[in-house]
C-alpha atoms as a PDB file:
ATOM      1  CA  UNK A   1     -78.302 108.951-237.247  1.00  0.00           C
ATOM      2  CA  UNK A   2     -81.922 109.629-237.053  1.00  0.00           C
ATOM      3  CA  UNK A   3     -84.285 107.349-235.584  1.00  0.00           C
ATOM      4  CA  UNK A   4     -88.330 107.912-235.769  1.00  0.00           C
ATOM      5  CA  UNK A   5     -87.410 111.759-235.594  1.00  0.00           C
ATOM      6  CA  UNK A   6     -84.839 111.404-232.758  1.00  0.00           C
ATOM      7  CA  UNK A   7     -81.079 111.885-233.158  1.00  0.00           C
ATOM      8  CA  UNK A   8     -78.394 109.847-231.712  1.00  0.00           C
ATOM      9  CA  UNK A   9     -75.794 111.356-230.625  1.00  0.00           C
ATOM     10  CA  UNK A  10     -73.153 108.709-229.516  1.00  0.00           C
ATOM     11  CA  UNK A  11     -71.292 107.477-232.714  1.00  0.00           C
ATOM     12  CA  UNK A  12     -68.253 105.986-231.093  1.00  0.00           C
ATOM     13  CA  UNK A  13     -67.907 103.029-228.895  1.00  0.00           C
ATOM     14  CA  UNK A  14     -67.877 102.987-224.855  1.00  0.00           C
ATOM     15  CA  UNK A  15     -67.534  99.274-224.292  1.00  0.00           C
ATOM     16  CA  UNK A  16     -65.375  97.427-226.790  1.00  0.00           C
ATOM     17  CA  UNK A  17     -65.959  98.066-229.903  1.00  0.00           C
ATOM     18  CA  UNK A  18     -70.007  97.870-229.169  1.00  0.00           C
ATOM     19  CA  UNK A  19     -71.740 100.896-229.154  1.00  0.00           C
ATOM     20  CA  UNK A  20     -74.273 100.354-226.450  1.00  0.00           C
ATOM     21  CA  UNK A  21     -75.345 103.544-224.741  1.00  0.00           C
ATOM     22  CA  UNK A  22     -78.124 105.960-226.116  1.00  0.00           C
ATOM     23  CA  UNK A  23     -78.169 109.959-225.862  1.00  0.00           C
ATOM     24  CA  UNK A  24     -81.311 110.495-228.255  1.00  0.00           C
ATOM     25  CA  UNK A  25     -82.959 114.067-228.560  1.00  0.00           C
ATOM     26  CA  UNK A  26     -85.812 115.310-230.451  1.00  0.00           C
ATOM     27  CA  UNK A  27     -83.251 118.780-231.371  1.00  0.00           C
ATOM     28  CA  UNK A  28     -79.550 117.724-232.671  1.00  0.00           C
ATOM     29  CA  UNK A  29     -78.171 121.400-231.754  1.00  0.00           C
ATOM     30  CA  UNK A  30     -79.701 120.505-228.055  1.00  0.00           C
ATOM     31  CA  UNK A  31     -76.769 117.897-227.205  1.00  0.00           C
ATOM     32  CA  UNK A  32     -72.896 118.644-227.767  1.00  0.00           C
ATOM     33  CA  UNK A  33     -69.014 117.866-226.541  1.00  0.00           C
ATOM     34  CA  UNK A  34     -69.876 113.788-226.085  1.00  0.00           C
ATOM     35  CA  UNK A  35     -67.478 112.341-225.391  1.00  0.00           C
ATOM     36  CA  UNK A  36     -65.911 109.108-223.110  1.00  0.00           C
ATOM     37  CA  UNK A  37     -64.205 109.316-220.087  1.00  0.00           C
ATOM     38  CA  UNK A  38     -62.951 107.015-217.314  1.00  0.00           C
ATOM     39  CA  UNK A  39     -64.003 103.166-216.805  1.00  0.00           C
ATOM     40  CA  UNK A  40     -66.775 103.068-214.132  1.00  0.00           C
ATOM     41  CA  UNK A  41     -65.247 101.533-211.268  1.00  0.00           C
ATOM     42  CA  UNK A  42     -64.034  97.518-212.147  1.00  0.00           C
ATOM     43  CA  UNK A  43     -66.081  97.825-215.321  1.00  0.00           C
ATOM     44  CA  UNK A  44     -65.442  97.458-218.660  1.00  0.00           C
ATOM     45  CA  UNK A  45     -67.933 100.167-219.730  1.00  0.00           C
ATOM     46  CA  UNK A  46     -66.937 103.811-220.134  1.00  0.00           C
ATOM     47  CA  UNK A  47     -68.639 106.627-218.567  1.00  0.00           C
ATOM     48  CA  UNK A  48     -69.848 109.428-221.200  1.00  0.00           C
ATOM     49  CA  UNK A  49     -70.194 112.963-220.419  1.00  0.00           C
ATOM     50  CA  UNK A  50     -72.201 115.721-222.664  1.00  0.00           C
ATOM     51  CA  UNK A  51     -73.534 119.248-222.589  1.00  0.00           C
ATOM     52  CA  UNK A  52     -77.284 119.567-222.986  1.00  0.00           C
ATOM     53  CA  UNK A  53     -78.405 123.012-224.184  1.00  0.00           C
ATOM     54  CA  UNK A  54     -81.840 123.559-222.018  1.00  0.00           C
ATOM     55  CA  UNK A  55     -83.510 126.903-221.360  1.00  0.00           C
ATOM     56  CA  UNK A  56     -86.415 127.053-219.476  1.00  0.00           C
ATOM     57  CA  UNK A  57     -88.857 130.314-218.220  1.00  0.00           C
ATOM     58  CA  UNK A  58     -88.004 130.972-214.246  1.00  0.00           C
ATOM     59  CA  UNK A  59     -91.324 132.878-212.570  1.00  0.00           C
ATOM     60  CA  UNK A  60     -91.267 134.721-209.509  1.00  0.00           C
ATOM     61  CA  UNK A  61     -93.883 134.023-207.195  1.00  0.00           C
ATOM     62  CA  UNK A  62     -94.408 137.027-205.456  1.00  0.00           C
ATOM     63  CA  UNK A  63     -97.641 136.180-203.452  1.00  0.00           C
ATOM     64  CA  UNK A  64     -97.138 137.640-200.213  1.00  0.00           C
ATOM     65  CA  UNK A  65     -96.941 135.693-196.819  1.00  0.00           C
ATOM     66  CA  UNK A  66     -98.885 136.389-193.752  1.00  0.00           C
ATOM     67  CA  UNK A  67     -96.461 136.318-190.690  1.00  0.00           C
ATOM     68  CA  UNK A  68     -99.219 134.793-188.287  1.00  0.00           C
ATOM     69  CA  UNK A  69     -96.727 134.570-185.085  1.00  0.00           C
ATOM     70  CA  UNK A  70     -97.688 138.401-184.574  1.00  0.00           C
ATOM     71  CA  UNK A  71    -100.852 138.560-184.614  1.00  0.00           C
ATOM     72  CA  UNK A  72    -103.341 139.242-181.764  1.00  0.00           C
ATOM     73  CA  UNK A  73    -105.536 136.064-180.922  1.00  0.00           C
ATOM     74  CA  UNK A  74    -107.196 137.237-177.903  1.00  0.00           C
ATOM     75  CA  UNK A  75    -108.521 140.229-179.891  1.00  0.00           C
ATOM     76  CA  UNK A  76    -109.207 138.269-182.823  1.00  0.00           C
ATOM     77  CA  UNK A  77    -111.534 135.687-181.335  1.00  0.00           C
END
């Protein structure tokens, strides 16, 4: 189902016969393997568990750090 551009991705129901909970993304391939699992504690809703597909660009700061307990204060002032 596709709502204003955003796909649902929970088509079964996890309380009842009411589906109630919302996993919406912008990508369908970004959101897979939903499915229900156990009861959440004494409640009559079910817990769901997916896979989101997310990459994301790691930098390395490499901006080197002065080790200031070292250094000579005396001569420096």
């Amino acid at each position: 189902m596709v709502i204003r551009f955003y796909s649902q991705h929970i088509h079964f129901p996890a309380r009842g016969n009411a589906i109630m909970d919302l996993v919406l993304s912008r990508e369908p391939e970004i959101v897979s393997h939903v499915k229900t699992i156990n009861n959440l504690g004494n409640s009559d809703h079910n817990m769901i568990l997916f896979s989101a597909h997310l990459c994301c660009n790691v930098y390395a700061d490499v901006k080197g750090l002065r080790d200031c307990r070292l250094r000579d204060y005396v001569k420096i002032r």
